[in-house]
N, C-alpha and C. Protein backbone atom coordinates (compact mmCIF):
# COMPACT_ATOMS: atom_id res chain seq x y z
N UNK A 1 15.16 2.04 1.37
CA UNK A 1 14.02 2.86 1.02
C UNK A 1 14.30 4.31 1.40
N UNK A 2 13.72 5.05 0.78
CA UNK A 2 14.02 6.39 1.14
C UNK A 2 12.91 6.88 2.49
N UNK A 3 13.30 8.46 2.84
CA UNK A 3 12.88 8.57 4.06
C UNK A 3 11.25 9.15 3.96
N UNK A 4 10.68 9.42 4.73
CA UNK A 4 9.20 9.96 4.60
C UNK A 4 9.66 11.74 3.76
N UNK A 5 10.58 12.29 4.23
CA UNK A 5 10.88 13.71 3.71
C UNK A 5 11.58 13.25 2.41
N UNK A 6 12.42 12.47 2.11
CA UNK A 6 12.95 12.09 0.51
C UNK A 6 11.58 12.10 -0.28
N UNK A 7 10.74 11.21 0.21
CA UNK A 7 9.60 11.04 -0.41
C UNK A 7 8.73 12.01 -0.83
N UNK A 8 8.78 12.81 0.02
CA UNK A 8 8.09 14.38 0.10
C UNK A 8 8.43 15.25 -1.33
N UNK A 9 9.76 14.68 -1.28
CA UNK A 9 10.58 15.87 -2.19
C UNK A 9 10.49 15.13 -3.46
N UNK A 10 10.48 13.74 -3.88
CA UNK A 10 10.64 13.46 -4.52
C UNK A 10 9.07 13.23 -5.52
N UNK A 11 8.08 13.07 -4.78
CA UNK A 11 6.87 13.38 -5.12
C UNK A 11 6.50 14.57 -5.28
N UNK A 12 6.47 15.49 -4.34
CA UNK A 12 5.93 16.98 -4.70
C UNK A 12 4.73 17.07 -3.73
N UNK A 13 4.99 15.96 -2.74
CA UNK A 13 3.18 15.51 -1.98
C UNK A 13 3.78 16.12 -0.72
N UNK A 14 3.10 16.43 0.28
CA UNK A 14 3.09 16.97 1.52
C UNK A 14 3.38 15.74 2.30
N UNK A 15 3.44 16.05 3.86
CA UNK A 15 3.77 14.78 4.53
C UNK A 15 2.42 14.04 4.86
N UNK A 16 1.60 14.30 4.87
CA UNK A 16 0.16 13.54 4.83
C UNK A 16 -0.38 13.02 3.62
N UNK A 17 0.15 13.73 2.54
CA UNK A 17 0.04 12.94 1.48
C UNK A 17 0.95 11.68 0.87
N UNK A 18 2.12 11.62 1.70
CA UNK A 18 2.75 10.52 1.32
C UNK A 18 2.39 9.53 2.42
N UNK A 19 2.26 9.90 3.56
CA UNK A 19 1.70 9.10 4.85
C UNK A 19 0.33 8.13 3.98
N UNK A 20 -0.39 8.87 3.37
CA UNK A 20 -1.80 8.53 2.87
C UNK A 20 -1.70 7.68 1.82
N UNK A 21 -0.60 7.85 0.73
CA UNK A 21 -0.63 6.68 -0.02
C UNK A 21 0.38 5.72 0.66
N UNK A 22 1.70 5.12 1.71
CA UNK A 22 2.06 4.29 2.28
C UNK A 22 0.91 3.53 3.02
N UNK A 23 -0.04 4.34 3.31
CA UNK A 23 -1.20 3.73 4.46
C UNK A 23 -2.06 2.94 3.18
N UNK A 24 -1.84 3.01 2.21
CA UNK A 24 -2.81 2.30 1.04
C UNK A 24 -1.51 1.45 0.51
N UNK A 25 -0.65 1.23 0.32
CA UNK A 25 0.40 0.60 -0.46
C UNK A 25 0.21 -0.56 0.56
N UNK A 26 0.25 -0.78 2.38
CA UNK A 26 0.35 -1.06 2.72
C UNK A 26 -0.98 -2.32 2.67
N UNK A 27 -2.21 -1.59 3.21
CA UNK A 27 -3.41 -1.91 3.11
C UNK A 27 -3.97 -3.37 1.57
N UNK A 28 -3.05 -2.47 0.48
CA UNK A 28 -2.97 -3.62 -0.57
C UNK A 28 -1.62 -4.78 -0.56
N UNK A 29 -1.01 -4.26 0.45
CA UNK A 29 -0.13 -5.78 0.47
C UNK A 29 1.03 -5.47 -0.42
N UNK A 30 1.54 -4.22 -0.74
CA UNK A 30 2.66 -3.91 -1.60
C UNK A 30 3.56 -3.80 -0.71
N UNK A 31 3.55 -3.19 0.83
CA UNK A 31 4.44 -3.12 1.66
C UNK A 31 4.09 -3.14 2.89
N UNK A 32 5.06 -3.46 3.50
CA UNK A 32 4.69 -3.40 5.40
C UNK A 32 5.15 -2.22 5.73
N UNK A 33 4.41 -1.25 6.08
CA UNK A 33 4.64 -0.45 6.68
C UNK A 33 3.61 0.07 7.66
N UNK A 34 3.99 1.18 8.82
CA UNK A 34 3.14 1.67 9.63
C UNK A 34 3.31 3.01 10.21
N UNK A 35 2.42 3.90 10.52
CA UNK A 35 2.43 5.12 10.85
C UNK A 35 3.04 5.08 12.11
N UNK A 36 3.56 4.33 12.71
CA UNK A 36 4.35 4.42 13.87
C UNK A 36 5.90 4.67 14.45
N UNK A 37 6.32 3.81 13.04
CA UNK A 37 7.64 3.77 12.31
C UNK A 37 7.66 4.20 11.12
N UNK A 38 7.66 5.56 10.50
CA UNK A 38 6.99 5.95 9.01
C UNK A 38 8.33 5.52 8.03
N UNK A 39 9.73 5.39 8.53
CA UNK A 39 10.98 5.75 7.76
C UNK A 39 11.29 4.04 7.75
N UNK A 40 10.39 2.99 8.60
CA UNK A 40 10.64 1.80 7.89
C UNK A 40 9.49 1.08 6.91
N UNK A 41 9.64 0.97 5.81
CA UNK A 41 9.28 0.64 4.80
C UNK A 41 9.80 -0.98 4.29
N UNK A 42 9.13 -1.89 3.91
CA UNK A 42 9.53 -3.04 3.36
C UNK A 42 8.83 -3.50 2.09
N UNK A 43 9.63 -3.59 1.42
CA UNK A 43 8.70 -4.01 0.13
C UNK A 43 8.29 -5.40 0.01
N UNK A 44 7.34 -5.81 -0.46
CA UNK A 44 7.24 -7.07 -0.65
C UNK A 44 7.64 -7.83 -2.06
N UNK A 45 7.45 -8.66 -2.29
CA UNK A 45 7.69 -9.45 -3.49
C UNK A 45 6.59 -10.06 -3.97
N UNK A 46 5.80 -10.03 -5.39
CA UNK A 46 4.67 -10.50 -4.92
C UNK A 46 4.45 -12.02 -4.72
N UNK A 47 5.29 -13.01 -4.83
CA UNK A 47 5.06 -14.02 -3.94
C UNK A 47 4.80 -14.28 -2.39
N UNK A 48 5.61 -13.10 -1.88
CA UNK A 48 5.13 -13.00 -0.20
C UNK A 48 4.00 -11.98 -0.17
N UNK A 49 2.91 -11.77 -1.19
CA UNK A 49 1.79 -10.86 -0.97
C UNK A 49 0.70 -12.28 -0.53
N UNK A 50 -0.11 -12.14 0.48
CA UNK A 50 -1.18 -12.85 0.54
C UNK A 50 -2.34 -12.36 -0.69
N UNK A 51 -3.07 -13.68 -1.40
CA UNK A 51 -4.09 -13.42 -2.18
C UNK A 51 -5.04 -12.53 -1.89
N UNK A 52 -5.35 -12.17 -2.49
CA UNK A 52 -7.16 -10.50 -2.31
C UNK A 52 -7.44 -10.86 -3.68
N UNK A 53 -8.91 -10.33 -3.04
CA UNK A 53 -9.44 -10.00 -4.33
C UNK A 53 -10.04 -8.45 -4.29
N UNK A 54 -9.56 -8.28 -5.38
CA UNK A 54 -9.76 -6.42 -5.55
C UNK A 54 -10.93 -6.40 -4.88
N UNK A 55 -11.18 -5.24 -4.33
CA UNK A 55 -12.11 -4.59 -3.27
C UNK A 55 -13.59 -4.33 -4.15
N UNK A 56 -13.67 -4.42 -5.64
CA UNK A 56 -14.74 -4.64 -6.50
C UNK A 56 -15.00 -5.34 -7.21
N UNK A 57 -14.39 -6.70 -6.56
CA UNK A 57 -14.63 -8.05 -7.59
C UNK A 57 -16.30 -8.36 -6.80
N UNK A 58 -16.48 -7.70 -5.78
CA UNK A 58 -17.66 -8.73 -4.96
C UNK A 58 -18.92 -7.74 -5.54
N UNK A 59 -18.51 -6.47 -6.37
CA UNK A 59 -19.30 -5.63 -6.71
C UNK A 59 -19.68 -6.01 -8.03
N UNK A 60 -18.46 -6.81 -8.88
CA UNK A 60 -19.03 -6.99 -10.38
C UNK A 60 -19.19 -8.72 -10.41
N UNK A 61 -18.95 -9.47 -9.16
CA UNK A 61 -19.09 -10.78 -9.64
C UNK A 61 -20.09 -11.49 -8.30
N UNK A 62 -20.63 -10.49 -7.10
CA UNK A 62 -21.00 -11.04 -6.13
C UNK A 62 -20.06 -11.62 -5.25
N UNK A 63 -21.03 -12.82 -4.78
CA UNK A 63 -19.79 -13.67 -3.75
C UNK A 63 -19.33 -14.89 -4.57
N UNK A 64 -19.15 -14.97 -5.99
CA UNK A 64 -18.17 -16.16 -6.31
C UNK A 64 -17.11 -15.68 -6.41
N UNK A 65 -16.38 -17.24 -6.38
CA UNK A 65 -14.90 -16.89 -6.31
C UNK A 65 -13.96 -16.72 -7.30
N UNK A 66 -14.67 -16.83 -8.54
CA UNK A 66 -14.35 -16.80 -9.95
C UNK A 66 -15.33 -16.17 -11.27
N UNK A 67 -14.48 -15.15 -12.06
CA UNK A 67 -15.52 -14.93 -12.87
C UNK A 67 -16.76 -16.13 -13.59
């Protein structure tokens, strides 16, 4: 993976702005990463993603678990 400053450059985003979308990539289960260690990054596969349900399924369907 590239580094938090590759990323910088390669986006055009500041370092809080790439911090800010890793902190959401993460949050959705695309990668492990953490603001503690910013330059290790792991991607996942989405078989090793645990199931979610989008953060507005409970907004357009309530609490079932299926449309």
């Amino acid at each position: 993976m590239p580094t938090i400053n590759e990323l910088m450059i390669k986006t055009g985003r500041d370092r809080r702005g790439v911090m800010e979308v890793l902190a959401v990539l993460a949050q959705e289960r695309y990668i492990i990463w953490t603001p503690e260690n910013p330059d290790r990054i792991e991607l996942l596969e989405a078989w090793e993603r645990k199931p979610t349900l989008p953060r507005y399924w409970h907004t357009l369907f309530g609490n079932k678990m299926s449309p």
